[in-house]
N, C-alpha and C. Protein backbone atom coordinates (compact mmCIF):
# COMPACT_ATOMS: atom_id res chain seq x y z
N UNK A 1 71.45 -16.14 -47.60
CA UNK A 1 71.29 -15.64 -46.25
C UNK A 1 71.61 -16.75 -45.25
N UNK A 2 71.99 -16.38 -43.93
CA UNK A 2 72.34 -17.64 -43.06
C UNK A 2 71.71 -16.87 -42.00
N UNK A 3 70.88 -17.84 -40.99
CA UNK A 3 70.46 -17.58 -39.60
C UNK A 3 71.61 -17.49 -38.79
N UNK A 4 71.23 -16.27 -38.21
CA UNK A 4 72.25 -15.77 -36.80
C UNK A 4 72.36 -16.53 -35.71
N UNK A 5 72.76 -16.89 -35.37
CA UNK A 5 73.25 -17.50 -33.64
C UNK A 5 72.65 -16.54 -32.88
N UNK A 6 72.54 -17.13 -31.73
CA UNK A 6 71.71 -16.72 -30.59
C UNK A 6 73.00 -15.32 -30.75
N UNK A 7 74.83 -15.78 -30.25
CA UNK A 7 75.30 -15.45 -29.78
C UNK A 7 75.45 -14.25 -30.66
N UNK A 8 75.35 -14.15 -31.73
CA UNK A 8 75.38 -12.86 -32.75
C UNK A 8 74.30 -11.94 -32.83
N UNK A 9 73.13 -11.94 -31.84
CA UNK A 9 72.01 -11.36 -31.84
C UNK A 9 72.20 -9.83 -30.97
N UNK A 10 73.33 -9.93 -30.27
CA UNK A 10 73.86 -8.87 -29.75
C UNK A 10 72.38 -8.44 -28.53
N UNK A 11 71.32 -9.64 -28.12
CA UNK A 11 70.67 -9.03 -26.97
C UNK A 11 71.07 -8.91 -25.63
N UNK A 12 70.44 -8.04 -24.85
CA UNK A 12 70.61 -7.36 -23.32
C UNK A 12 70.62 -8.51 -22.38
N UNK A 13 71.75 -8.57 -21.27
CA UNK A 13 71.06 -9.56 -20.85
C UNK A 13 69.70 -8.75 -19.50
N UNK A 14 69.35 -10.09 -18.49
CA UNK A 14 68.07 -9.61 -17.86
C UNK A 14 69.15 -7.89 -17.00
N UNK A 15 70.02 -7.72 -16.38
CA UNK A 15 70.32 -7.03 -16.12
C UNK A 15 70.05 -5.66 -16.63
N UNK A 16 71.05 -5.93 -17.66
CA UNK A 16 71.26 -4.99 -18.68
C UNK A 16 69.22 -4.36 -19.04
N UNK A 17 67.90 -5.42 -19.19
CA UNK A 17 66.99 -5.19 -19.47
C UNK A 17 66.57 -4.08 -18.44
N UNK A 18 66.64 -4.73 -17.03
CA UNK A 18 65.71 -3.77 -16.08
C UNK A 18 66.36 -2.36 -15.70
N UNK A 19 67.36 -2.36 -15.92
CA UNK A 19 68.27 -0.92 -16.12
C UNK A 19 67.57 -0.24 -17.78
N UNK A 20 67.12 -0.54 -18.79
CA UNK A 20 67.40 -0.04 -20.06
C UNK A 20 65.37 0.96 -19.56
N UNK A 21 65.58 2.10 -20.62
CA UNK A 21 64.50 2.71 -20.85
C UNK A 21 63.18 2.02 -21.35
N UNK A 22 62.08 2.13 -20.82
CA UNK A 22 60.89 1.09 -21.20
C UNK A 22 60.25 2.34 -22.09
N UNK A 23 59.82 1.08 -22.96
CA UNK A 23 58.01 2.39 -23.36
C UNK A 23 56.58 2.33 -22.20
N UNK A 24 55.89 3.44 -22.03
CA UNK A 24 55.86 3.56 -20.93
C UNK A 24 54.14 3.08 -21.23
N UNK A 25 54.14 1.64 -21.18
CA UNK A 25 52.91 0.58 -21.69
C UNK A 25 52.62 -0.12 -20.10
N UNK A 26 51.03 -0.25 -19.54
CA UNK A 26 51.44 -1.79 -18.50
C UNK A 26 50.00 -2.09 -19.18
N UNK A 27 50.50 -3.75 -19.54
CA UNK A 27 49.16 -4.47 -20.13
C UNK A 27 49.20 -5.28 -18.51
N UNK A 28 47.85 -4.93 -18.60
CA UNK A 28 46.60 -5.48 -17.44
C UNK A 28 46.21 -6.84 -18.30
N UNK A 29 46.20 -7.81 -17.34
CA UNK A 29 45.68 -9.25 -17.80
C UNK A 29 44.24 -9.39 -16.61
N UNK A 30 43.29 -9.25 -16.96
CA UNK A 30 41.79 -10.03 -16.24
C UNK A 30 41.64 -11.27 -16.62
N UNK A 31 41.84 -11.67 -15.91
CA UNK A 31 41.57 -13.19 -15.24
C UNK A 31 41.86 -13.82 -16.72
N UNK A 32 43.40 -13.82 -17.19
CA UNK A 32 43.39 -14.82 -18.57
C UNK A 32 43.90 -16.23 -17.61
N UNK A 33 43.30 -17.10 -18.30
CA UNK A 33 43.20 -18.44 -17.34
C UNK A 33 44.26 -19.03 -17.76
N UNK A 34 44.93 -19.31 -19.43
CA UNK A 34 46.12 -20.56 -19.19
C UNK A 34 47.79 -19.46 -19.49
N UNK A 35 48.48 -20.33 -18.25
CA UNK A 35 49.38 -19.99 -18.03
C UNK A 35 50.48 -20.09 -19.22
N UNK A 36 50.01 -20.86 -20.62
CA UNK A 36 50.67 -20.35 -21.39
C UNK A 36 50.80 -19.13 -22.24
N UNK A 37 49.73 -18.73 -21.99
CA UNK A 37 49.12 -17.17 -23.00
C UNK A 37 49.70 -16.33 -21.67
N UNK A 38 49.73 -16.70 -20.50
CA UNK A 38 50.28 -15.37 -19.79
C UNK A 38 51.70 -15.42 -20.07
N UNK A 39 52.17 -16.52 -19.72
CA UNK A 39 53.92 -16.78 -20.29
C UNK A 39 54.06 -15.46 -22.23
N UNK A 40 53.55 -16.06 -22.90
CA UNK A 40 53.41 -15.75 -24.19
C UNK A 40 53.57 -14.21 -23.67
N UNK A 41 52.73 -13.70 -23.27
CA UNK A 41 52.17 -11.93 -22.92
C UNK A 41 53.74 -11.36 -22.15
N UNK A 42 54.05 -12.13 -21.66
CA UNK A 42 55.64 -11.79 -20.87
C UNK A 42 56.48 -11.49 -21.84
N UNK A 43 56.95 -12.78 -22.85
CA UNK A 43 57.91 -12.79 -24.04
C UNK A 43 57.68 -11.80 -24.92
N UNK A 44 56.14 -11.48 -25.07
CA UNK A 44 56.01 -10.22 -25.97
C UNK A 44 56.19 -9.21 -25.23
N UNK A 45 56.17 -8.85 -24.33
CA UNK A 45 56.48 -7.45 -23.35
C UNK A 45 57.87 -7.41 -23.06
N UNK A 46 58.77 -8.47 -23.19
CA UNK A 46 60.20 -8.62 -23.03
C UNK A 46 60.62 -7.91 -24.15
N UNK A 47 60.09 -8.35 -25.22
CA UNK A 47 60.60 -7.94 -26.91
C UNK A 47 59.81 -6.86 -26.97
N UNK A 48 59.61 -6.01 -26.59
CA UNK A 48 59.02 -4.50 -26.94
C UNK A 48 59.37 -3.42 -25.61
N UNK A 49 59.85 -4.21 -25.06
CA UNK A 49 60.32 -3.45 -23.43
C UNK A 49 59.61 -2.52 -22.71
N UNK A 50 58.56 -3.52 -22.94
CA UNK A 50 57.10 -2.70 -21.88
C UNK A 50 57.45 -2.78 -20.81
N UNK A 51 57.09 -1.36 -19.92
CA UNK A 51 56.89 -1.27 -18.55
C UNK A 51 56.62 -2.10 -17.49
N UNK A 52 55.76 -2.68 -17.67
CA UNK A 52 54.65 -3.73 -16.89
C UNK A 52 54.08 -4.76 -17.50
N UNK A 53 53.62 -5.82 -16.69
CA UNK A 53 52.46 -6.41 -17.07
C UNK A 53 51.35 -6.80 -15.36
N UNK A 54 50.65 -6.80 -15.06
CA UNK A 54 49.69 -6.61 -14.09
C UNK A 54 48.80 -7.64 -14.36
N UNK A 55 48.84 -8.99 -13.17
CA UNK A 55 48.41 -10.26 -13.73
C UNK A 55 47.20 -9.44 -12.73
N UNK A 56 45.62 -10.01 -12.76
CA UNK A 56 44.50 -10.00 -11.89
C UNK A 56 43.30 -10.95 -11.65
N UNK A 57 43.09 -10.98 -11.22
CA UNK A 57 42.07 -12.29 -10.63
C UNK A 57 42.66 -13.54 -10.81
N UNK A 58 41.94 -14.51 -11.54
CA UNK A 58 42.62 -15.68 -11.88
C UNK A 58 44.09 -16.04 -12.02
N UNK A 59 44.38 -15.30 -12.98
CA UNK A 59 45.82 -15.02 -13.99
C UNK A 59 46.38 -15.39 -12.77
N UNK A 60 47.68 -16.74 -13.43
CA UNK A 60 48.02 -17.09 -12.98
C UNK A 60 49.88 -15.46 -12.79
N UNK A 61 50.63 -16.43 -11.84
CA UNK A 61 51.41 -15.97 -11.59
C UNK A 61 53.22 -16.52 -11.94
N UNK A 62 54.28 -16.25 -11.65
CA UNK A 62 55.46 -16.72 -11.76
C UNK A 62 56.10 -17.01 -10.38
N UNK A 63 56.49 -17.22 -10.02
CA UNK A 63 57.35 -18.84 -11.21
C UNK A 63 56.50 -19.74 -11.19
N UNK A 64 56.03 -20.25 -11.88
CA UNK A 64 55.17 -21.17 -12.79
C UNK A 64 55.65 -22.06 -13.92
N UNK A 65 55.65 -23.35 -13.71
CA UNK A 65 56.69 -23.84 -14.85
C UNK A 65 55.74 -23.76 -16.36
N UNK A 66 54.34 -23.73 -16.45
CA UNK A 66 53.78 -23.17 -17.95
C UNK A 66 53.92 -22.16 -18.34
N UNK A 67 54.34 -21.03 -17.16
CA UNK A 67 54.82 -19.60 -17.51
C UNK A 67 55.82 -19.77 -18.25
N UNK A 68 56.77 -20.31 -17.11
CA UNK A 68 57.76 -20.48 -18.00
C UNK A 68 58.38 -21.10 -19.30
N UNK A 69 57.56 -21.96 -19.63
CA UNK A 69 57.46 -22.94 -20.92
C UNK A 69 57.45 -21.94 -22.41
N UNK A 70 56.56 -21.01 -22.25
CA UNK A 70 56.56 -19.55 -23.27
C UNK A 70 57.26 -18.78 -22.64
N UNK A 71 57.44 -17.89 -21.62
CA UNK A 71 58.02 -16.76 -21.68
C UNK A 71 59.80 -17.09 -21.41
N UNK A 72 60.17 -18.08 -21.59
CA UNK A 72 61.79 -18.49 -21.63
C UNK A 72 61.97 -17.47 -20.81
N UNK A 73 62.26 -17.35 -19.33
CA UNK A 73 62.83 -16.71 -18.75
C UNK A 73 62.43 -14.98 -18.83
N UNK A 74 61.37 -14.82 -19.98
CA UNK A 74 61.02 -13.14 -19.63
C UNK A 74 59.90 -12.46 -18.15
N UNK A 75 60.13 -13.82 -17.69
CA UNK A 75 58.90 -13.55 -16.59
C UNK A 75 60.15 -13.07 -15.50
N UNK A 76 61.19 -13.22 -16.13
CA UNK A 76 62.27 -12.67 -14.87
C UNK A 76 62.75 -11.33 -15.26
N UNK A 77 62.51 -10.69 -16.53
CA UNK A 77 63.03 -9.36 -16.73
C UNK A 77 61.95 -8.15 -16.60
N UNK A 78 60.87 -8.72 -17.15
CA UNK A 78 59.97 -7.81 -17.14
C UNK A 78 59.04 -7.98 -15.93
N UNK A 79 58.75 -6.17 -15.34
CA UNK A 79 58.38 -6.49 -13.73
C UNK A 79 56.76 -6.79 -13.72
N UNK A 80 56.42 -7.53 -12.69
CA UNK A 80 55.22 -7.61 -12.64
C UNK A 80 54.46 -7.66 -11.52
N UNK A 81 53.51 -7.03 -11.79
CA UNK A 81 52.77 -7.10 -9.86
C UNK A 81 50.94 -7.86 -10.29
N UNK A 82 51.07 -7.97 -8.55
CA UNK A 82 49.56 -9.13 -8.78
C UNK A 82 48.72 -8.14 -8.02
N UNK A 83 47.48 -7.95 -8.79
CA UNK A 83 46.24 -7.33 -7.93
C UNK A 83 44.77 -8.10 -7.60
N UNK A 84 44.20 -7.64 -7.00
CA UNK A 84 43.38 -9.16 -6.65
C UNK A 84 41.96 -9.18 -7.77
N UNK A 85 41.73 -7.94 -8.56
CA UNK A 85 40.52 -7.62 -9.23
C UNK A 85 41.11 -6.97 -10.45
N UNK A 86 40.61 -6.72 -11.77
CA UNK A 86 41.40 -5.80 -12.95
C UNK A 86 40.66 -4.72 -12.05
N UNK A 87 39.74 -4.57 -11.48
CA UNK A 87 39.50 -3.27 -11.32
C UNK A 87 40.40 -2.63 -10.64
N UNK A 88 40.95 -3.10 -9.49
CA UNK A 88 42.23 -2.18 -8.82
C UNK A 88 42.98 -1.91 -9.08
N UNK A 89 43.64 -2.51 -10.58
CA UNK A 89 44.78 -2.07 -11.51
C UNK A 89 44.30 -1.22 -12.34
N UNK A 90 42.96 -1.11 -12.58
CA UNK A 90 42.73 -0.11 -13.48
C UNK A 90 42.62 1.01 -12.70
N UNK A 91 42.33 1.29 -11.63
CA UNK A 91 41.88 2.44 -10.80
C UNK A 91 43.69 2.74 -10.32
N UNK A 92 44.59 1.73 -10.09
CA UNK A 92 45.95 2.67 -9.88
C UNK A 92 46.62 3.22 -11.59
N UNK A 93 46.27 2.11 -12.47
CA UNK A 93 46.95 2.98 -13.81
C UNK A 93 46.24 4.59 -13.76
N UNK A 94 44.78 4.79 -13.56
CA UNK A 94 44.62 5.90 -13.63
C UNK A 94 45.34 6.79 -12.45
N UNK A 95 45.16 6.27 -11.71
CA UNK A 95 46.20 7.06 -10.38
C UNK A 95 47.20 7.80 -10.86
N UNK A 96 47.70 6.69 -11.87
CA UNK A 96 49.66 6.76 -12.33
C UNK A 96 49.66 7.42 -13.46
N UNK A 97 48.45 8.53 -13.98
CA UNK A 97 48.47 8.94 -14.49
C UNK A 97 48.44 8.34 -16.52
N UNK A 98 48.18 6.68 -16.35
CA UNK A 98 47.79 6.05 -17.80
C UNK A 98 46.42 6.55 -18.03
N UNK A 99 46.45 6.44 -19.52
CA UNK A 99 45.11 6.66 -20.30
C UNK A 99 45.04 4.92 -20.43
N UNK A 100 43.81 4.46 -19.81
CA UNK A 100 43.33 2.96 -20.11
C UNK A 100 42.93 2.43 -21.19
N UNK A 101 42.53 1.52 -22.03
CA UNK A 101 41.96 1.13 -22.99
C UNK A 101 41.92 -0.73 -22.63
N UNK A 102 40.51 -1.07 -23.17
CA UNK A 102 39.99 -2.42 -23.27
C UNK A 102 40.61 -2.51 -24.22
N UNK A 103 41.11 -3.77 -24.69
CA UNK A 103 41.09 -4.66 -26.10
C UNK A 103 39.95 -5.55 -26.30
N UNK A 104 38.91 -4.93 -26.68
CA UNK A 104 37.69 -5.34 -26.82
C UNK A 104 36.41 -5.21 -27.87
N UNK A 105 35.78 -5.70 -28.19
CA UNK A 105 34.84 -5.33 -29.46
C UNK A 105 33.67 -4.66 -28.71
N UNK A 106 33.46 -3.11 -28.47
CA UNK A 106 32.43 -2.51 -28.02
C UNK A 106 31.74 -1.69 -28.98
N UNK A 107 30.78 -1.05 -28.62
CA UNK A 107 30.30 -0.05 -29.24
C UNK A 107 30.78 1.19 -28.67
N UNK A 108 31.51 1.46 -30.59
CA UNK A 108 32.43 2.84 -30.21
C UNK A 108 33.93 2.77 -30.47
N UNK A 109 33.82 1.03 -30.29
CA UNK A 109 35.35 0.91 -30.34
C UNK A 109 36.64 1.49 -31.31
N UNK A 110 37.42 1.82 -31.25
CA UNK A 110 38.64 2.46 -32.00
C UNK A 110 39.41 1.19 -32.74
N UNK A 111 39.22 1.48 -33.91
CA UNK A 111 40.16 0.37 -34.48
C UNK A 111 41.58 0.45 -34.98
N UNK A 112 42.18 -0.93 -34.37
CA UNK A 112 43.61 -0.61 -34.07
C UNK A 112 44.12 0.36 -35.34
N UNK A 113 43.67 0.02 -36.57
CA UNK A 113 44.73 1.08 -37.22
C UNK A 113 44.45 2.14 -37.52
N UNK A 114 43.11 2.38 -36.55
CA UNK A 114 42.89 4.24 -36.47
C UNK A 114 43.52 4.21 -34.90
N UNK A 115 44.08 3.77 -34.11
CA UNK A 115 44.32 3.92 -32.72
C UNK A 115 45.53 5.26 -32.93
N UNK A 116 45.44 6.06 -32.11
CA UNK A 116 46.35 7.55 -32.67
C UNK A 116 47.06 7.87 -31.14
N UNK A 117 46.33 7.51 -29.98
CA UNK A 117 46.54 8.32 -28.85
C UNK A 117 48.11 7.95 -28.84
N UNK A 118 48.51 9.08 -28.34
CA UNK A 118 50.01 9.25 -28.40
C UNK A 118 50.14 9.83 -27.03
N UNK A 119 49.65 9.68 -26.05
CA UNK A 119 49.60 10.07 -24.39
C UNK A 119 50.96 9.55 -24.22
N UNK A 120 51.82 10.13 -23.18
CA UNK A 120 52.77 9.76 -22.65
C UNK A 120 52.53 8.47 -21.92
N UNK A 121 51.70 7.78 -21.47
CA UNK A 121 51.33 6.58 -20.60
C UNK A 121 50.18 6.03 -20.82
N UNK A 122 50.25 4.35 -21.54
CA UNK A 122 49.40 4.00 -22.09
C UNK A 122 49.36 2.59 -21.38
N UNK A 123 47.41 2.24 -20.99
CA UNK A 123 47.29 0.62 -20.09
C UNK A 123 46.76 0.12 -20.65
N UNK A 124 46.94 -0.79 -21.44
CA UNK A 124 45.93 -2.19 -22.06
C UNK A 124 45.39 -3.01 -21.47
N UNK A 125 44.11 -3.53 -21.82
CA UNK A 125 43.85 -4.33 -20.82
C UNK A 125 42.90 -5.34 -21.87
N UNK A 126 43.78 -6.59 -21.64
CA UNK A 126 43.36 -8.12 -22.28
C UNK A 126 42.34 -8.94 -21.66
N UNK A 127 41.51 -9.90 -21.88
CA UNK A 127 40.58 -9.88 -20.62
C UNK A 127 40.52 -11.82 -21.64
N UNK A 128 40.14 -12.45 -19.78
CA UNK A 128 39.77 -13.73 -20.45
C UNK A 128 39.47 -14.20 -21.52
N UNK A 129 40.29 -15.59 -22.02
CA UNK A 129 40.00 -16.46 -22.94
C UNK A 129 38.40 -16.52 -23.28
N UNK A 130 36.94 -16.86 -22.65
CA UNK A 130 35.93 -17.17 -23.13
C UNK A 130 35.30 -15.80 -22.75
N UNK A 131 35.33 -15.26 -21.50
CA UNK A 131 34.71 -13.95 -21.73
C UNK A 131 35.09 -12.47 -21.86
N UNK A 132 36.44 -12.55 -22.42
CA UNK A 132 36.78 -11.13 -22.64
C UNK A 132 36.88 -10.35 -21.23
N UNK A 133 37.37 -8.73 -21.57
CA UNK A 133 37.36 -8.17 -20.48
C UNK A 133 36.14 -7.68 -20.14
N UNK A 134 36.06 -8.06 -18.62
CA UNK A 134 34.45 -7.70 -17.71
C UNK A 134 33.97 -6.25 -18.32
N UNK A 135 32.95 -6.27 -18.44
CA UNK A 135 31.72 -5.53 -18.75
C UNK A 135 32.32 -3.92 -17.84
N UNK A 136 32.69 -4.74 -15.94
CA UNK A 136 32.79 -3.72 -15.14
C UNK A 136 33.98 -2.61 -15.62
N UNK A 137 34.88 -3.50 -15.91
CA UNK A 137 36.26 -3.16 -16.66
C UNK A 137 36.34 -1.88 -18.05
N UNK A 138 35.82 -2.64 -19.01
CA UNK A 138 35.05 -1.73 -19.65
C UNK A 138 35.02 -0.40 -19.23
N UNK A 139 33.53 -0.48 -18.33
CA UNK A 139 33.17 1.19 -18.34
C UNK A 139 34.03 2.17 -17.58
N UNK A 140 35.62 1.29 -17.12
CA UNK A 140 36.13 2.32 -16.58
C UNK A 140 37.02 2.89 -17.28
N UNK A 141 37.54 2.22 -18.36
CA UNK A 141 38.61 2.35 -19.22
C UNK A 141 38.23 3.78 -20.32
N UNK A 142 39.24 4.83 -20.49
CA UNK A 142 39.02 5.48 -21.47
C UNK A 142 38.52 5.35 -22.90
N UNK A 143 38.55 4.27 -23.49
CA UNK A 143 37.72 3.88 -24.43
C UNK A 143 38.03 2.03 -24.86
N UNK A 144 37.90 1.93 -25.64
CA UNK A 144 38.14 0.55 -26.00
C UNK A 144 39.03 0.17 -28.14
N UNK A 145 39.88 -0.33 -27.66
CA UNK A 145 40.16 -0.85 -29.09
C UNK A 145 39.93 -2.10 -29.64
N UNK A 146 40.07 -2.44 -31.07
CA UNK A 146 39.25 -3.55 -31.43
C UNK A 146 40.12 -3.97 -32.87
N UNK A 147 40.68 -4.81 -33.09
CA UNK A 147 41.63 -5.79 -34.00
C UNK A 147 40.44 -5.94 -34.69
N UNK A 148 40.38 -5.34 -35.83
CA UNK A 148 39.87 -5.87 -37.27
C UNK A 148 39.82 -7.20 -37.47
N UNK A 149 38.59 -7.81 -38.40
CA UNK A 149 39.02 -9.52 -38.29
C UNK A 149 37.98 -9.55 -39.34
N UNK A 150 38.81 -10.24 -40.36
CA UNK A 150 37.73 -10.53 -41.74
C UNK A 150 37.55 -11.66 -42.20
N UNK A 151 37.63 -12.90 -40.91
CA UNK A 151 37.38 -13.68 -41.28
C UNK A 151 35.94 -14.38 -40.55
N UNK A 152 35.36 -15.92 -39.99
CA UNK A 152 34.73 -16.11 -39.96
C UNK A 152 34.32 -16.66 -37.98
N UNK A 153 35.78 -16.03 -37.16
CA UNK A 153 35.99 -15.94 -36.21
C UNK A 153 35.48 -14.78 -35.60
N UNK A 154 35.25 -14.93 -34.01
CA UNK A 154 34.66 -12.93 -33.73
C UNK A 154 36.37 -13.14 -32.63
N UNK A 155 37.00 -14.05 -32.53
CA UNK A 155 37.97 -13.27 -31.55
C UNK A 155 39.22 -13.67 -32.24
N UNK A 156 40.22 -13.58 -31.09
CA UNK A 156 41.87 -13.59 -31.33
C UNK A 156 42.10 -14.63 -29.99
N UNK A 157 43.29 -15.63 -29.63
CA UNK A 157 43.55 -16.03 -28.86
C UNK A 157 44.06 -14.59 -28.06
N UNK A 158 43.97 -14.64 -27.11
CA UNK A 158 44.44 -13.27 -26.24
C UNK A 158 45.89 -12.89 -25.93
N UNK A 159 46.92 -14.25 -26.44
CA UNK A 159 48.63 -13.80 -26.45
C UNK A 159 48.81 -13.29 -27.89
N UNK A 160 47.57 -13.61 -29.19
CA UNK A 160 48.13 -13.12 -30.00
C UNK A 160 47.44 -11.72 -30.55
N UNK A 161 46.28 -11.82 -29.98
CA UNK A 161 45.81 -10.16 -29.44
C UNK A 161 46.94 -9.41 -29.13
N UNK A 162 46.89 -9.93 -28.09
CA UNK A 162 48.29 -9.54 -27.22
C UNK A 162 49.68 -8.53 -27.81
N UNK A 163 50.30 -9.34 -28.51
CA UNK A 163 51.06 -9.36 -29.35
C UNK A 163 50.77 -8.27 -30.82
N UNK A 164 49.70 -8.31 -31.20
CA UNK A 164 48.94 -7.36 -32.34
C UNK A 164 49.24 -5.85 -31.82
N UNK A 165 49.03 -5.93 -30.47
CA UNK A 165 48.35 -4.67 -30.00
C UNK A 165 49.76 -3.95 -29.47
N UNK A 166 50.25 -4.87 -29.05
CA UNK A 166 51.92 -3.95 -28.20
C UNK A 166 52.66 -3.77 -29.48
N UNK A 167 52.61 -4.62 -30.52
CA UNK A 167 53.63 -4.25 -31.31
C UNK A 167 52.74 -2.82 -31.87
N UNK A 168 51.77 -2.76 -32.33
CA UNK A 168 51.14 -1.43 -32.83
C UNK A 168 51.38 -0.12 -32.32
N UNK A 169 51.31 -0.70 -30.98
CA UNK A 169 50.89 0.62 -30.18
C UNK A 169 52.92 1.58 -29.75
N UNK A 170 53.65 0.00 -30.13
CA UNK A 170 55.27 0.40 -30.05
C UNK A 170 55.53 1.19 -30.66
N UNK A 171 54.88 0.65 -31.98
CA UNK A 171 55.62 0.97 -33.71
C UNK A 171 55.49 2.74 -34.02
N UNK A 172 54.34 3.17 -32.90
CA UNK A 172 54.08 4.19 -33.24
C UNK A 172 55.07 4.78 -32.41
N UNK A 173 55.30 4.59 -31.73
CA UNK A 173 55.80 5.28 -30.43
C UNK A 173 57.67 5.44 -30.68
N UNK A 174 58.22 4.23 -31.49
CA UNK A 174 59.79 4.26 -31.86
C UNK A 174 59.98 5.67 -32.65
C-alpha cells in the first residue's frame, strides 16, 4: 500500500465546501475554554460537513491563532456564530426547529449506541472541560446522551467527545 498525497485526495476546496449539502447537525460549544479543542471541534465538523458550530460564553472565537493550530484552516469553511450564553443557542436551535441533546452523563441518559433519533435536525451540545454542560443547559435540552466508558476515567476530553459523537450521529444519517 502507499499513502496518498494530499493532491490525490480529490478534497473540496473551502468554496466548493460552503456551496456543498451539510448534514443538518449544529454542535453548541458552552464555555469550552482551550482554543485548541475548539479548533479540533471545527476540523471534525469540516470532515463530516456539519451545518454549524455555535461557540458560547467563554469559547473562544476565530481567527485565533490556537484555533487555528488544530482546525488547519476549517474555522474558515465551516460557518459559525457567537452567542453570549449556551442558553440562547439552545432556545434558537429550538426555534429552528432542532431536537437538542446534552453530551452528558445524566440520569436517563441515552447511550450513544442506543442513540436512534433520526429527526431531520439535530443540536449537540458539548459543555466545558472541568464542568461539563451547565446543569441550566441540561434541563432544556430534549434529552441527554452519554459515551460509554469502561475504563477508570468518568470523562472524555471534549474534542474527542466531540468527534465520537458527530461521527455516530453522521454514520447513521449517510
Amino acid at each position: 500500500m502507499r499513502k496518498l498525497k494530499v493532491t490525490e485526495m480529490g478534497r473540496m476546496s473551502v468554496e466548493e465546501f460552503k456551496k456543498s449539502e451539510k448534514i443538518p447537525l449544529i454542535v453548541i460549544l458552552d464555555n469550552v475554554r482551550s482554543m485548541y479543542n475548539v479548533g479540533s471541534i471545527f476540523r471534525t465538523s469540516d470532515a463530516f460537513r456539519v451545518e454549524a458550530i455555535w461557540l458560547c460564553g467563554i469559547t473562544g472565537c476565530p481567527p485565533h491563532p490556537e484555533i487555528h493550530k488544530t482546525a488547519l484552516g476549517a474555522e474558515d469553511s465551516v460557518e459559525w456564530k457567537y452567542f453570549n450564553t449556551p442558553e440562547e443557542a439552545v432556545v434558537e436551535a429550538r426555534n429552528m426547529g432542532y431536537k437538542t441533546y446534552a453530551i452528558e452523563q445524566c440520569e436517563g441518559s441515552i447511550m450513544l449506541q442506543d442513540f436512534a433519533d433520526k429527526s431531520d435536525k439535530l443540536a449537540i451540545i458539548l459543555g466545558n472541560e472541568v464542568k461539563g454542560v451547565k446543569q441550566e443547559v441540561v434541563d432544556m435540552c430534549d434529552g441527554c446522551i452519554e459515551i460509554p466508558q469502561y475504563g477508570t476515567k468518568h470523562s472524555l476530553n471534549v474534542a474527542s467527545a466531540g468527534a465520537i459523537v458527530i461521527y455516530s450521529i453522521v454514520g447513521f444519517r449517510l
